[in-house]
PDB file of N, CA and C in Angstrom:
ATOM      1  N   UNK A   1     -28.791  10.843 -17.100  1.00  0.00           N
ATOM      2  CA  UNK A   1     -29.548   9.610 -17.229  1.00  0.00           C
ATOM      3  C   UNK A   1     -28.600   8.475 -17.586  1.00  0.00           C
ATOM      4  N   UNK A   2     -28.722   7.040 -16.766  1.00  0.00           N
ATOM      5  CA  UNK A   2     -27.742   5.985 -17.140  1.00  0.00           C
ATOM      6  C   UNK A   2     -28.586   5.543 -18.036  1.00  0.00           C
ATOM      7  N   UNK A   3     -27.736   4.719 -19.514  1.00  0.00           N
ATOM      8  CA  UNK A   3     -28.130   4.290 -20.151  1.00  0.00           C
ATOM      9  C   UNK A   3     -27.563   2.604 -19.536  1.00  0.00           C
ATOM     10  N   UNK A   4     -28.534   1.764 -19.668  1.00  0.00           N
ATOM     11  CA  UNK A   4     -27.639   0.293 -19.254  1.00  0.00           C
ATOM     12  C   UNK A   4     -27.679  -0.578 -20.263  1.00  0.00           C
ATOM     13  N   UNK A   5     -27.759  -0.134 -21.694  1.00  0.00           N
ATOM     14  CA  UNK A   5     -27.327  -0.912 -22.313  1.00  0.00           C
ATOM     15  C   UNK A   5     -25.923  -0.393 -22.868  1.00  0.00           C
ATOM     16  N   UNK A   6     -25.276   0.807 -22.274  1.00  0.00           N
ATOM     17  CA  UNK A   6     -23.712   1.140 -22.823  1.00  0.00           C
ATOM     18  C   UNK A   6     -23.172   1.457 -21.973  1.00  0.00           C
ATOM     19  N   UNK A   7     -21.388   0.447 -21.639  1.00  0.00           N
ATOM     20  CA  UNK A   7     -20.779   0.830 -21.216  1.00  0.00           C
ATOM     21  C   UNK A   7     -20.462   2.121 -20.606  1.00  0.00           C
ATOM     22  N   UNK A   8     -20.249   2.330 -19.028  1.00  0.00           N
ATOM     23  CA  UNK A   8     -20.285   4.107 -18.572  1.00  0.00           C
ATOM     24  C   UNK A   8     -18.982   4.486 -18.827  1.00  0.00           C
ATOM     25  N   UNK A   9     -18.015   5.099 -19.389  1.00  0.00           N
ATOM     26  CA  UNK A   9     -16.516   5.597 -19.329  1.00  0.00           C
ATOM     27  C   UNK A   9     -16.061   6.591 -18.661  1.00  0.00           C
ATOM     28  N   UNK A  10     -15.349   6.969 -18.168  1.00  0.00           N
ATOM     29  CA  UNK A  10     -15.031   8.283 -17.419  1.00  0.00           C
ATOM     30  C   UNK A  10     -14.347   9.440 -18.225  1.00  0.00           C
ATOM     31  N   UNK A  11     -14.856  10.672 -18.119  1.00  0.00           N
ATOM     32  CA  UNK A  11     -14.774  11.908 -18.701  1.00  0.00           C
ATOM     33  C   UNK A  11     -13.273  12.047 -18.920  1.00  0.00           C
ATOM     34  N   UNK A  12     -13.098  12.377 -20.180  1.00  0.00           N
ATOM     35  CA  UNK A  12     -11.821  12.652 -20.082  1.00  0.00           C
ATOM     36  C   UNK A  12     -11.364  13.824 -19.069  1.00  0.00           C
ATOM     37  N   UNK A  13     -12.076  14.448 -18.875  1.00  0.00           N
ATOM     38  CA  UNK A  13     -11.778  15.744 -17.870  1.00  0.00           C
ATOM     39  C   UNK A  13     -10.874  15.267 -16.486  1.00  0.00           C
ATOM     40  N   UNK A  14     -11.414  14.103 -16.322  1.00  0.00           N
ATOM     41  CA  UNK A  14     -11.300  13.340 -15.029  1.00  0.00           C
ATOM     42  C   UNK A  14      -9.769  12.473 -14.961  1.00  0.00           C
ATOM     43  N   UNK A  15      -9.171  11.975 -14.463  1.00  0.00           N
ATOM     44  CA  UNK A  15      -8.625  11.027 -13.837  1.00  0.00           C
ATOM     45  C   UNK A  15      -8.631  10.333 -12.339  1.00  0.00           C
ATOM     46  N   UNK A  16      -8.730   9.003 -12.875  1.00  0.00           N
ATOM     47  CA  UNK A  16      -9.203   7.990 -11.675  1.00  0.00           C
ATOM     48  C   UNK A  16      -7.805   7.336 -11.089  1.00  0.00           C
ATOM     49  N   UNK A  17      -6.954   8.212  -9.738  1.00  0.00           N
ATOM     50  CA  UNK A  17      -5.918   7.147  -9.245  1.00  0.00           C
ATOM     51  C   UNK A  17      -6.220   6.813  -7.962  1.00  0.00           C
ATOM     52  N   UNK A  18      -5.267   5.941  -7.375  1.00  0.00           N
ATOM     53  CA  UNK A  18      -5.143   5.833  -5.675  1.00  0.00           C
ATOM     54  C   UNK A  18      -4.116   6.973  -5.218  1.00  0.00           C
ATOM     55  N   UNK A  19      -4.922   7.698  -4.093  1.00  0.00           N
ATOM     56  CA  UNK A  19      -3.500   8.621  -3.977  1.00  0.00           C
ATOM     57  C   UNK A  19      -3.128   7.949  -2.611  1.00  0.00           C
ATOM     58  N   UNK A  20      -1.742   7.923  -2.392  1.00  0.00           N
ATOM     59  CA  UNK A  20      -1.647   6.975  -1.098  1.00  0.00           C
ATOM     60  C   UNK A  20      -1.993   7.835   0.131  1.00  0.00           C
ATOM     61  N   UNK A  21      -1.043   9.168  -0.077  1.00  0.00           N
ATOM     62  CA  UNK A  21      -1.585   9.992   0.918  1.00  0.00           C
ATOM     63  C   UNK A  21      -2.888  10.269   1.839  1.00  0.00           C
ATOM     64  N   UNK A  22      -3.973  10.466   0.535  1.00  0.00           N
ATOM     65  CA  UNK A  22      -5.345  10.346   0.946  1.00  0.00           C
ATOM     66  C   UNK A  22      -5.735   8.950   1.521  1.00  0.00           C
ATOM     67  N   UNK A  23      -5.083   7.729   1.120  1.00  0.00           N
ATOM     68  CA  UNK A  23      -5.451   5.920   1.611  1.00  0.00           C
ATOM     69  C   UNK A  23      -6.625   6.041   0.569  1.00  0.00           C
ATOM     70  N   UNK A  24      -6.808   6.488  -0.589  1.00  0.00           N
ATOM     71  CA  UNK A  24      -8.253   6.183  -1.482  1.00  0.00           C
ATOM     72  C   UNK A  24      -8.323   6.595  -2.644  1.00  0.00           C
ATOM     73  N   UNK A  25      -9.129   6.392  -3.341  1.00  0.00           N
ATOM     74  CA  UNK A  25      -9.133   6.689  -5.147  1.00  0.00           C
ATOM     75  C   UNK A  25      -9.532   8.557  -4.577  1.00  0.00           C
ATOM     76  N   UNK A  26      -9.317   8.958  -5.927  1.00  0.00           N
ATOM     77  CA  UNK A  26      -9.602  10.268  -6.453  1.00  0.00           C
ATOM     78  C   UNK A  26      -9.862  10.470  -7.437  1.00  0.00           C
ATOM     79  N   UNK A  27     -10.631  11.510  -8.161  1.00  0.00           N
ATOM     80  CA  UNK A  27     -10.682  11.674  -9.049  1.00  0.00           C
ATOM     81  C   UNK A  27     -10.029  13.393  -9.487  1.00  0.00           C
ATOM     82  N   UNK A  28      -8.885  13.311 -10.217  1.00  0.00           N
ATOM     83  CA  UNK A  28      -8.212  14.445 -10.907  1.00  0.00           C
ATOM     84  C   UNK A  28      -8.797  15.233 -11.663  1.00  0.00           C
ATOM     85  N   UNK A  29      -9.078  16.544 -12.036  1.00  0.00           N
ATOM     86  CA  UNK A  29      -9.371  17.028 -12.655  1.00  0.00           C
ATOM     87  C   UNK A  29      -8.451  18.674 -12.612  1.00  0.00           C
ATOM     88  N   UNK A  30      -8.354  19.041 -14.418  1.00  0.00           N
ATOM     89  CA  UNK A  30      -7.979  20.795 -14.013  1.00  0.00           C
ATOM     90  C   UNK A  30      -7.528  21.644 -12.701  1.00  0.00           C
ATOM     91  N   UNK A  31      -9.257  21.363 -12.410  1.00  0.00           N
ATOM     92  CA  UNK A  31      -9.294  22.505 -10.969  1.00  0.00           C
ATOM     93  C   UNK A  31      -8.998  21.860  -9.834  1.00  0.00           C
ATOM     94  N   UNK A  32      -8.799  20.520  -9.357  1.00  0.00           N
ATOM     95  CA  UNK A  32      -8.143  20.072  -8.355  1.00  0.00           C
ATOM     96  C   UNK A  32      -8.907  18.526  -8.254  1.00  0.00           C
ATOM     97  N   UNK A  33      -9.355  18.235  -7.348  1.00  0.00           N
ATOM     98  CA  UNK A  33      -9.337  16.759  -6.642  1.00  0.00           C
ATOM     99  C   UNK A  33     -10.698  16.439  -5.664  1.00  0.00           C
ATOM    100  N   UNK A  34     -11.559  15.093  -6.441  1.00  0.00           N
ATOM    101  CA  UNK A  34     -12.649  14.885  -5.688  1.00  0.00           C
ATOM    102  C   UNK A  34     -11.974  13.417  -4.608  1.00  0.00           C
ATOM    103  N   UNK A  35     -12.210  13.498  -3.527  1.00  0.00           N
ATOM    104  CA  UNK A  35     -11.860  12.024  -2.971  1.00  0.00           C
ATOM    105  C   UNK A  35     -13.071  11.684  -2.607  1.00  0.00           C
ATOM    106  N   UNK A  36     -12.588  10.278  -3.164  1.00  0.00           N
ATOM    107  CA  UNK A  36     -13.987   9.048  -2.934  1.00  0.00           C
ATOM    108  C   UNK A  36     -13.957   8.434  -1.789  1.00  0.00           C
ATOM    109  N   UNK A  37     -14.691   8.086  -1.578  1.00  0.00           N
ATOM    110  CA  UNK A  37     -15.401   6.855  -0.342  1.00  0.00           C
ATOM    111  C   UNK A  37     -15.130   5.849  -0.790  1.00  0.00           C
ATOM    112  N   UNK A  38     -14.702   4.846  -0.303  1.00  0.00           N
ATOM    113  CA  UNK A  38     -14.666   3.274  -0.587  1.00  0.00           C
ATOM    114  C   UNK A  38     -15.827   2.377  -1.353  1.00  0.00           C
ATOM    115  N   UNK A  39     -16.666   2.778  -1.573  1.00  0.00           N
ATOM    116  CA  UNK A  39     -17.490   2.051  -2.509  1.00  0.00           C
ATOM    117  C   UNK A  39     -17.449   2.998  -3.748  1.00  0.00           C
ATOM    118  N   UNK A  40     -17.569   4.147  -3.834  1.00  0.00           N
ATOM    119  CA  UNK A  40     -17.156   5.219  -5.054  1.00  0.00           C
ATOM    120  C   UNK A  40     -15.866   4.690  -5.557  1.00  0.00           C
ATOM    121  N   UNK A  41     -14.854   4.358  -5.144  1.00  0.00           N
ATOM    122  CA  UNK A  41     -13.984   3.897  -5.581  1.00  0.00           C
ATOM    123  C   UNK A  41     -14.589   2.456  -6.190  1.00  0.00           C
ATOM    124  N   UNK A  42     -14.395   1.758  -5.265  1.00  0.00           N
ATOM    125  CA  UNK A  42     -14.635   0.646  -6.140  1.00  0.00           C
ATOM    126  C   UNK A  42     -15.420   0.208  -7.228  1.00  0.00           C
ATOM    127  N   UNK A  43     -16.661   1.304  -7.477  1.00  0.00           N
ATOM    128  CA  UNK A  43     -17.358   1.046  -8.860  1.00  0.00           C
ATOM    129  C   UNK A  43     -16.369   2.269  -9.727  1.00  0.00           C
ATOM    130  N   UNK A  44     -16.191   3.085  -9.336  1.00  0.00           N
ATOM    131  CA  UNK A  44     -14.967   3.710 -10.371  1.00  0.00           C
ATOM    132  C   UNK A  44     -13.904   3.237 -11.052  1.00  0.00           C
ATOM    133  N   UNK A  45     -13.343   2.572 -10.359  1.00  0.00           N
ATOM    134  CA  UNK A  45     -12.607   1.088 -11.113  1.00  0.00           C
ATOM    135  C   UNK A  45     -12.910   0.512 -11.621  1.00  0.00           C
ATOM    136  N   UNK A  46     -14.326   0.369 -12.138  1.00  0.00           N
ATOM    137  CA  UNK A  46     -14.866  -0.580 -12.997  1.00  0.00           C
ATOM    138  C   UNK A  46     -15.199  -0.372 -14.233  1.00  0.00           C
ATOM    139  N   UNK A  47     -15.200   1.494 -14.280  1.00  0.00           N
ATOM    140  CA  UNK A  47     -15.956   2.341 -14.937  1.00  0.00           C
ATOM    141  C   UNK A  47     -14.840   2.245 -16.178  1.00  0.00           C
ATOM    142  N   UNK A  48     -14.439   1.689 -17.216  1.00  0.00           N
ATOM    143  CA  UNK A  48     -13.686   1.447 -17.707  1.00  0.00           C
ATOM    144  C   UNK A  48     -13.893   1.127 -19.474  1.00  0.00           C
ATOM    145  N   UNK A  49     -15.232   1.664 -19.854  1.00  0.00           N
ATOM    146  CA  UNK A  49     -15.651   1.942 -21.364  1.00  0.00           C
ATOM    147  C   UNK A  49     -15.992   0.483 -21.617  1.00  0.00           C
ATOM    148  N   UNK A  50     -15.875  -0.443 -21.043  1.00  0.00           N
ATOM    149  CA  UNK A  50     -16.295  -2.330 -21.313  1.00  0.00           C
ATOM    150  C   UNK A  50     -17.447  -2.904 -20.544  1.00  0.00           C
ATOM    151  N   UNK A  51     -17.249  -2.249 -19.316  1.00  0.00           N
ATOM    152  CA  UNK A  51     -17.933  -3.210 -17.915  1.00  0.00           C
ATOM    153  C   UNK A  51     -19.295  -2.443 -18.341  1.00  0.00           C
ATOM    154  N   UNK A  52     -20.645  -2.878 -18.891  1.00  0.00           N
ATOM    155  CA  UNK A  52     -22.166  -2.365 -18.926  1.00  0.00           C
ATOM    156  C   UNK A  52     -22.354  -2.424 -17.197  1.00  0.00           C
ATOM    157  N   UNK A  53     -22.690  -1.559 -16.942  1.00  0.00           N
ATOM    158  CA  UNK A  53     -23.761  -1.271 -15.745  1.00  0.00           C
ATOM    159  C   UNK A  53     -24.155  -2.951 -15.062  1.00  0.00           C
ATOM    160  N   UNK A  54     -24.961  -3.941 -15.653  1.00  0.00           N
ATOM    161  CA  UNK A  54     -24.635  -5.012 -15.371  1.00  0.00           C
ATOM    162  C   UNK A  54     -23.595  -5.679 -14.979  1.00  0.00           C
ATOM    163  N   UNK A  55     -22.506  -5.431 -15.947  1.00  0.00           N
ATOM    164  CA  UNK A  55     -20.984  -6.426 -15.376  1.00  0.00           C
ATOM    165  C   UNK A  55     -20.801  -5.802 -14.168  1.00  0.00           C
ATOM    166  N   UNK A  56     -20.858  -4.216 -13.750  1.00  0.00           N
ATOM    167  CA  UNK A  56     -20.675  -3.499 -12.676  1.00  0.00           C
ATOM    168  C   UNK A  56     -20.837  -4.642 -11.422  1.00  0.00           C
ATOM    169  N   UNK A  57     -22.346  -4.326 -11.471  1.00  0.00           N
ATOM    170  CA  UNK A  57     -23.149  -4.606 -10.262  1.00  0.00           C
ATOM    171  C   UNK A  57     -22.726  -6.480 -10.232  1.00  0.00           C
ATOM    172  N   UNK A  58     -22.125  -6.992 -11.126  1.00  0.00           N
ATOM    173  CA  UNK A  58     -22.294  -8.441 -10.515  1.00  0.00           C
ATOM    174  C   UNK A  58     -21.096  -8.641 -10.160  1.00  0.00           C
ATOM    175  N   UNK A  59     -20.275  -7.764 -10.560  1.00  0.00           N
ATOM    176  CA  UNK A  59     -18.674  -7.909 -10.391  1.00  0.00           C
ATOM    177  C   UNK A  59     -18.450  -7.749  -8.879  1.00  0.00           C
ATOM    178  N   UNK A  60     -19.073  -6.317  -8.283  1.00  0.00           N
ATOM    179  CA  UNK A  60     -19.221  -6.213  -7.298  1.00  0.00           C
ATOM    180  C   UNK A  60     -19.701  -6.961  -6.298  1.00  0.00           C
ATOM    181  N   UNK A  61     -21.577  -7.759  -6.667  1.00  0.00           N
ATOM    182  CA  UNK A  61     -22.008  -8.526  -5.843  1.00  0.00           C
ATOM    183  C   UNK A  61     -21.248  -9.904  -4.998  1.00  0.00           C
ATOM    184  N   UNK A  62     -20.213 -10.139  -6.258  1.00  0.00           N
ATOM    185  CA  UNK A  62     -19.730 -11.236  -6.102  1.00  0.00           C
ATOM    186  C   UNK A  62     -18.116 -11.236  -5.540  1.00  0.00           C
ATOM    187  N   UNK A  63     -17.843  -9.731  -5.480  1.00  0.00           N
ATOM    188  CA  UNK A  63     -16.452  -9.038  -4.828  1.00  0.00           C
ATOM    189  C   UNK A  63     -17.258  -8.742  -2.967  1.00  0.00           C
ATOM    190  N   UNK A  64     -18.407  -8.317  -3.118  1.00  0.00           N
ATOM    191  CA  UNK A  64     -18.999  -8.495  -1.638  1.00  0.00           C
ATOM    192  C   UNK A  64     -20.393  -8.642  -0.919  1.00  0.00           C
ATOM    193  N   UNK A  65     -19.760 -10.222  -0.975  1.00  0.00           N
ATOM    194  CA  UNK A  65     -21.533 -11.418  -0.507  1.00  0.00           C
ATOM    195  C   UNK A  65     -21.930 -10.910   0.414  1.00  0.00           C
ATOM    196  N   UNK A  66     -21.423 -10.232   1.376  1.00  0.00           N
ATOM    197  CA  UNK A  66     -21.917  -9.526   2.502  1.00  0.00           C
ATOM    198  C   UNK A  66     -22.757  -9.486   2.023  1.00  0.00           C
ATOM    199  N   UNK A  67     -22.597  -8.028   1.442  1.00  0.00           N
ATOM    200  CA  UNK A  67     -22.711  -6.492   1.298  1.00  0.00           C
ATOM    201  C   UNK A  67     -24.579  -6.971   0.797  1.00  0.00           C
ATOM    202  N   UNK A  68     -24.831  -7.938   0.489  1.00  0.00           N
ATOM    203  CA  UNK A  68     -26.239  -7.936  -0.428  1.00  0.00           C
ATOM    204  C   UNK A  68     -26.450  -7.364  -1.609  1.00  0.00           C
ATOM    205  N   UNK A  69     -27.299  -7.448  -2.187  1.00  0.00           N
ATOM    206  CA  UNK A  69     -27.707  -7.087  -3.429  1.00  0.00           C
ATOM    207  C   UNK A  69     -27.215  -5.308  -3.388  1.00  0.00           C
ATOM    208  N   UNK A  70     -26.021  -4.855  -4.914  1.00  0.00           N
ATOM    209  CA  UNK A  70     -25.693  -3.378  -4.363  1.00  0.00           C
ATOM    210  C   UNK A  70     -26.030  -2.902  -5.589  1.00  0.00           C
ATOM    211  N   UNK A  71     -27.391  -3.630  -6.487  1.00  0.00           N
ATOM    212  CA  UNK A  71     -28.054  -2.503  -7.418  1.00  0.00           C
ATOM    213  C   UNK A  71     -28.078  -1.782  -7.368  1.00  0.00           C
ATOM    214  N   UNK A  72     -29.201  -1.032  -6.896  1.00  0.00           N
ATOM    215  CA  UNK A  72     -29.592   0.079  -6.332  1.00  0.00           C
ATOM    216  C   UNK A  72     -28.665   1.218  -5.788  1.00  0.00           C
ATOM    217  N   UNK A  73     -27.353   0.829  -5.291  1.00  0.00           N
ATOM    218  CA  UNK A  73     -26.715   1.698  -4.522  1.00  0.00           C
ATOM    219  C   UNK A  73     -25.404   2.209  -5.539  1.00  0.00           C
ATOM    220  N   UNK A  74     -25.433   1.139  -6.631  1.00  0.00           N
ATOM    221  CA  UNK A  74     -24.632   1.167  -7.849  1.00  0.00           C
ATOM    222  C   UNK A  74     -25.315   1.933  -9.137  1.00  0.00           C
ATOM    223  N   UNK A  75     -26.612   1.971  -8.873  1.00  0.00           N
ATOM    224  CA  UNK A  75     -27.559   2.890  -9.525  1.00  0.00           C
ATOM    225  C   UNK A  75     -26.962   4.497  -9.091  1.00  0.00           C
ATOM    226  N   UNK A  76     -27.759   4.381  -7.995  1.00  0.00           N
ATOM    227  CA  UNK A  76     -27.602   5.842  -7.159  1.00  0.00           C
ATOM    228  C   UNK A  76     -26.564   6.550  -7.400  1.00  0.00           C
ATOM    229  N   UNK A  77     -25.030   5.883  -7.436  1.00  0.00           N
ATOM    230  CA  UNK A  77     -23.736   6.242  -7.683  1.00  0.00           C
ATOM    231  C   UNK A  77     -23.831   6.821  -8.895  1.00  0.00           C
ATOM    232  N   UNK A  78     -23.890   5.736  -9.679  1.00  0.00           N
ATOM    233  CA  UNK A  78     -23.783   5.972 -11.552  1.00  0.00           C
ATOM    234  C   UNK A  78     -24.891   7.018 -12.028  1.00  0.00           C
ATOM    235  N   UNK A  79     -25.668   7.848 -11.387  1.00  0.00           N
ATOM    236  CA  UNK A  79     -26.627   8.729 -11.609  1.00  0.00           C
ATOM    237  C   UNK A  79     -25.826  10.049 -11.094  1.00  0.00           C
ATOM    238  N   UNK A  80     -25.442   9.676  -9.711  1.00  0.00           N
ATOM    239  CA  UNK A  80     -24.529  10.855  -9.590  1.00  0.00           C
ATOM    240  C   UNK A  80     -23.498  11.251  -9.680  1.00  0.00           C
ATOM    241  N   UNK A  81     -22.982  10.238 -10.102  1.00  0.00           N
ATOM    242  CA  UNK A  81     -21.652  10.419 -11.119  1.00  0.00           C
ATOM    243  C   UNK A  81     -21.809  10.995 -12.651  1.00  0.00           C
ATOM    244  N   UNK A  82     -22.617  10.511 -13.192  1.00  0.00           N
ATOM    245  CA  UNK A  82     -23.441  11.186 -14.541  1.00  0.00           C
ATOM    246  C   UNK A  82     -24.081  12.779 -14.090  1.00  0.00           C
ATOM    247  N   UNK A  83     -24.381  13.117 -13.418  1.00  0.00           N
ATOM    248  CA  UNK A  83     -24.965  14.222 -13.019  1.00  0.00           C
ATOM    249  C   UNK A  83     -23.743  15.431 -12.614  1.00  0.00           C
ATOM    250  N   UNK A  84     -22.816  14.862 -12.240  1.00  0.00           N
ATOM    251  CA  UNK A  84     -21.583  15.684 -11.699  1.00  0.00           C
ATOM    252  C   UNK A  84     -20.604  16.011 -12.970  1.00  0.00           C
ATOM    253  N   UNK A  85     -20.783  14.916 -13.916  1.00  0.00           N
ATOM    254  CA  UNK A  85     -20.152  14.897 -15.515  1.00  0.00           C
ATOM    255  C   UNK A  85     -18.852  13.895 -15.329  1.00  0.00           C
ATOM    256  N   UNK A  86     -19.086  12.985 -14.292  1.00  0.00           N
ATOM    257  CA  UNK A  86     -17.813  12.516 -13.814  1.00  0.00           C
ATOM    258  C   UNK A  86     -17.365  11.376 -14.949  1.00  0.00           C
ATOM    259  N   UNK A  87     -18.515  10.771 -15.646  1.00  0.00           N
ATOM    260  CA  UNK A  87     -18.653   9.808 -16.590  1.00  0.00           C
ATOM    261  C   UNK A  87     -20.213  10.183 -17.284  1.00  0.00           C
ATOM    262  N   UNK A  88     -19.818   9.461 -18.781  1.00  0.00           N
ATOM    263  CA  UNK A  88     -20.849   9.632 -19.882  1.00  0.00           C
ATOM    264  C   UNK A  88     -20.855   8.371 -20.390  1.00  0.00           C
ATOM    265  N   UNK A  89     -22.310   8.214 -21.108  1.00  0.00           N
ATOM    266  CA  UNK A  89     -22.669   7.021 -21.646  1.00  0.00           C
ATOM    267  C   UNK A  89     -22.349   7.230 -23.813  1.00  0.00           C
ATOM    268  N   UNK A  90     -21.946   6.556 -24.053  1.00  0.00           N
ATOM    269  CA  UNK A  90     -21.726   6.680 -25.829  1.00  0.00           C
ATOM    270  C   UNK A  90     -21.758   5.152 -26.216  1.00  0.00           C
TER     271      UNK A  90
END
């Protein structure tokens, strides 16, 4: 469950780099390596123990006017990122 009034941080279990090889973020762990999609990345970068769920989504909106409103899809993420243990709310 996202909480949106606290900052999301990423699990210590985890590490968030660019691997160049792959051309995209990853996330490190123990047992090996999740690679992200280009928007997984980019709210993963954000995910940084400061940015509330809010700063997320406007940081983004305003990183891509295209893209439209990416609540919802920044929701969806941050649920299944919480669900996978990829990040926790404290």
């Amino acid at each position: 469950m996202i909480n949106q009034s606290v900052p999301p941080s990423l699990n210590a279990m985890f590490r968030l780099q660019w691997e160049q090889a792959q051309d995209c973020y990853v996330l490190l762990f123990p047992e090996g390596m999740v690679k992200l999609n280009g928007s997984a990345g980019e709210i993963m970068q954000l995910v940084d123990g400061q940015n509330k769920i809010a700063d997320i989504i406007n940081i983004l909106n305003k990183k891509f006017p295209d893209a439209g409103d990416l609540t919802d899809d920044v929701h969806e993420f941050l649920i299944a990122a919480y669900d996978k243990k990829w990040l926790y709310y404290e």
